[in-house]
Protein backbone atom coordinates (compact mmCIF):
# COMPACT_ATOMS: atom_id res chain seq x y z
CA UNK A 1 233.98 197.71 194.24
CA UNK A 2 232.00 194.84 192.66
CA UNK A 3 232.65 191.59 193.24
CA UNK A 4 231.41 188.95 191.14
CA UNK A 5 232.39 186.07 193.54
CA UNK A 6 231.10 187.23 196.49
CA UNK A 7 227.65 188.01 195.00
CA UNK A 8 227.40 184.74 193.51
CA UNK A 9 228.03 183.06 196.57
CA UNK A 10 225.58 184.70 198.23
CA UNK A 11 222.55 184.45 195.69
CA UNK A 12 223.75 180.05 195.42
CA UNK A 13 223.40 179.95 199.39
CA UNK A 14 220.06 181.84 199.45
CA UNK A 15 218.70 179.57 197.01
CA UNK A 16 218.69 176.36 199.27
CA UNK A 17 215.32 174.04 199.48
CA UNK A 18 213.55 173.49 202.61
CA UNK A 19 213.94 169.54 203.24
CA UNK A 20 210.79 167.49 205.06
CA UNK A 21 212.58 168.30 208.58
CA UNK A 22 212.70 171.46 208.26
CA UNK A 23 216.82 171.65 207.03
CA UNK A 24 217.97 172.81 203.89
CA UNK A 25 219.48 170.75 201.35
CA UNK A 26 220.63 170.92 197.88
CA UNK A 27 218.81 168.50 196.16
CA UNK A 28 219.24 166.19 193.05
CA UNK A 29 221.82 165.98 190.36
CA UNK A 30 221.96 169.73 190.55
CA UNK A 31 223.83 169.25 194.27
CA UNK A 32 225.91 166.57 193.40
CA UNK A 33 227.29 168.15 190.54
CA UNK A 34 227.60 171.82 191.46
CA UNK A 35 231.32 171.62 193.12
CA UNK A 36 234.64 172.39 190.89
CA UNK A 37 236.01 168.60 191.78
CA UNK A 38 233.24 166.46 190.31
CA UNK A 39 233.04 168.85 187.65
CA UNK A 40 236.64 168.41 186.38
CA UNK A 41 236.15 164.25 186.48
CA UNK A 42 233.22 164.46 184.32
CA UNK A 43 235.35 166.61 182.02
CA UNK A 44 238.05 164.47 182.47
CA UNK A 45 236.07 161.40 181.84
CA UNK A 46 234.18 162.95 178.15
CA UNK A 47 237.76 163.56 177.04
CA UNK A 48 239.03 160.48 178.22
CA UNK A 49 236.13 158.18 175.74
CA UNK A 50 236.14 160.96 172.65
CA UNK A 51 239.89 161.81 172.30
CA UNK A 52 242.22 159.71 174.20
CA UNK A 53 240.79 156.17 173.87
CA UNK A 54 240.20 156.48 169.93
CA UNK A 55 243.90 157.90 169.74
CA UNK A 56 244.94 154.50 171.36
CA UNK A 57 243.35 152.49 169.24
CA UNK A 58 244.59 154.44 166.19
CA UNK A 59 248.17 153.72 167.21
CA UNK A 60 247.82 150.20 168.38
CA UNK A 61 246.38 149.76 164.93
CA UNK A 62 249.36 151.26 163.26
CA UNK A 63 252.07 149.83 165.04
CA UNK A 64 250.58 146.49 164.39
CA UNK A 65 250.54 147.16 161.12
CA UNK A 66 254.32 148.20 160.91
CA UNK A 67 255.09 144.86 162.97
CA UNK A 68 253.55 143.28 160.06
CA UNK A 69 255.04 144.18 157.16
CA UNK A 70 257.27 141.83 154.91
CA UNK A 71 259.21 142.18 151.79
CA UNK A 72 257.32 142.29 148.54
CA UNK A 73 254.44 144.19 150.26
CA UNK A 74 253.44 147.42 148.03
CA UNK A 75 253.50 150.24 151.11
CA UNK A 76 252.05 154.17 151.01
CA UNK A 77 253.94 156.61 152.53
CA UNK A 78 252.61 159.85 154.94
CA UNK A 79 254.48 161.88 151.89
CA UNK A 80 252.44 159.95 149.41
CA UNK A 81 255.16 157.54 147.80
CA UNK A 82 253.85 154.35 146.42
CA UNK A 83 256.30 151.63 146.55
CA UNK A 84 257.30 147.67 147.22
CA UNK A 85 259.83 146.83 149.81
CA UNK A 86 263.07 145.19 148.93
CA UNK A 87 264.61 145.78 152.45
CA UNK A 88 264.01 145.97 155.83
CA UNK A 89 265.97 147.16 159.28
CA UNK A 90 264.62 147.73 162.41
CA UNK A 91 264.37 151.81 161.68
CA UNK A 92 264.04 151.93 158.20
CA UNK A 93 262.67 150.30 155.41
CA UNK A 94 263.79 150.14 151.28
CA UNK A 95 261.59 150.91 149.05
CA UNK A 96 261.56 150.33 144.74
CA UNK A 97 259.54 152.91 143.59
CA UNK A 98 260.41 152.42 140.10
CA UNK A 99 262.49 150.19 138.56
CA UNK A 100 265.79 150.62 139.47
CA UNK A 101 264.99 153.86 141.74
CA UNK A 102 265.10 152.31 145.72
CA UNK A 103 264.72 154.88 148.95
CA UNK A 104 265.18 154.48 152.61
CA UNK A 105 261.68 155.46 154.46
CA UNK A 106 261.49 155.03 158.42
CA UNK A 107 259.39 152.76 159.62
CA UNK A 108 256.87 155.62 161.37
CA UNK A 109 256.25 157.17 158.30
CA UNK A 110 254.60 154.20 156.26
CA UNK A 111 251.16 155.31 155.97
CA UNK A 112 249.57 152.04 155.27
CA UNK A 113 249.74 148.70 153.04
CA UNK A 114 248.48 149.18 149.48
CA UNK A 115 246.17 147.04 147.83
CA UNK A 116 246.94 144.39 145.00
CA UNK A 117 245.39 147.28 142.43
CA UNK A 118 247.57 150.01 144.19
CA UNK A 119 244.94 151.98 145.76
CA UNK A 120 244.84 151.99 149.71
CA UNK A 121 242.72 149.38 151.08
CA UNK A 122 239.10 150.72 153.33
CA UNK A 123 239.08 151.32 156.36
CA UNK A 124 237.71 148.37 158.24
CA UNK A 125 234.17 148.04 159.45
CA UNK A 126 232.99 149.02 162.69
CA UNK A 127 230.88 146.79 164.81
């Protein structure tokens, strides 16, 4: 039977450079890199800077913007409602979105704060 493991090993441990004493070693970035542990940090570590961190941000952005909001402030909703706030709780928030019409929205699903002209302001720019 064929093993795939066993071959591999053998070809990576034939492959070793002669070192100025005579030894072999495994030199350069090649050696320090080549083992399953390091490996699964640097993984770790790329996932860590291009998904985690950003996500982070994202929320500590949006949970200071829920902190933030006060009554009279025209609000979007994730299911696209414009509307002003007449009430607040803790959970929950009231919004007018015509006259006379008033809903109860959670708190988590406020999208952002609307713009005096009722279009969602830009995102802010990066440095």
């Amino acid at each position: 039977m064929f093993d795939l493991l066993t071959t591999g090993t053998a070809w990576a441990m034939g492959a070793g450079q002669k070192s100025a004493t005579g030894g072999e070693s495994a030199g350069g970035l090649g050696g320090l890199l080549s083992g399953p542990i390091p490996m699964l940090v640097l993984m770790f570590v790329i996932f860590y800077f291009l998904l985690i961190r950003p996500q982070q941000k994202k929320a500590k952005a949006h949970k200071a913007m829920l902190g933030n909001i006060k009554k009279g402030d025209k609000i979007l909703t994730n299911g696209g409602i414009f509307g002003r706030v007449t009430g607040m709780d803790e959970q929950t928030l009231t919004l007018e979105i015509a006259p006379q019409v008033r809903i109860k929205v959670s708190r988590g699903h406020v999208a952002g704060v609307v713009g005096a002209e009722g279009t969602p302001p830009a995102p802010p720019a990066k440095k």
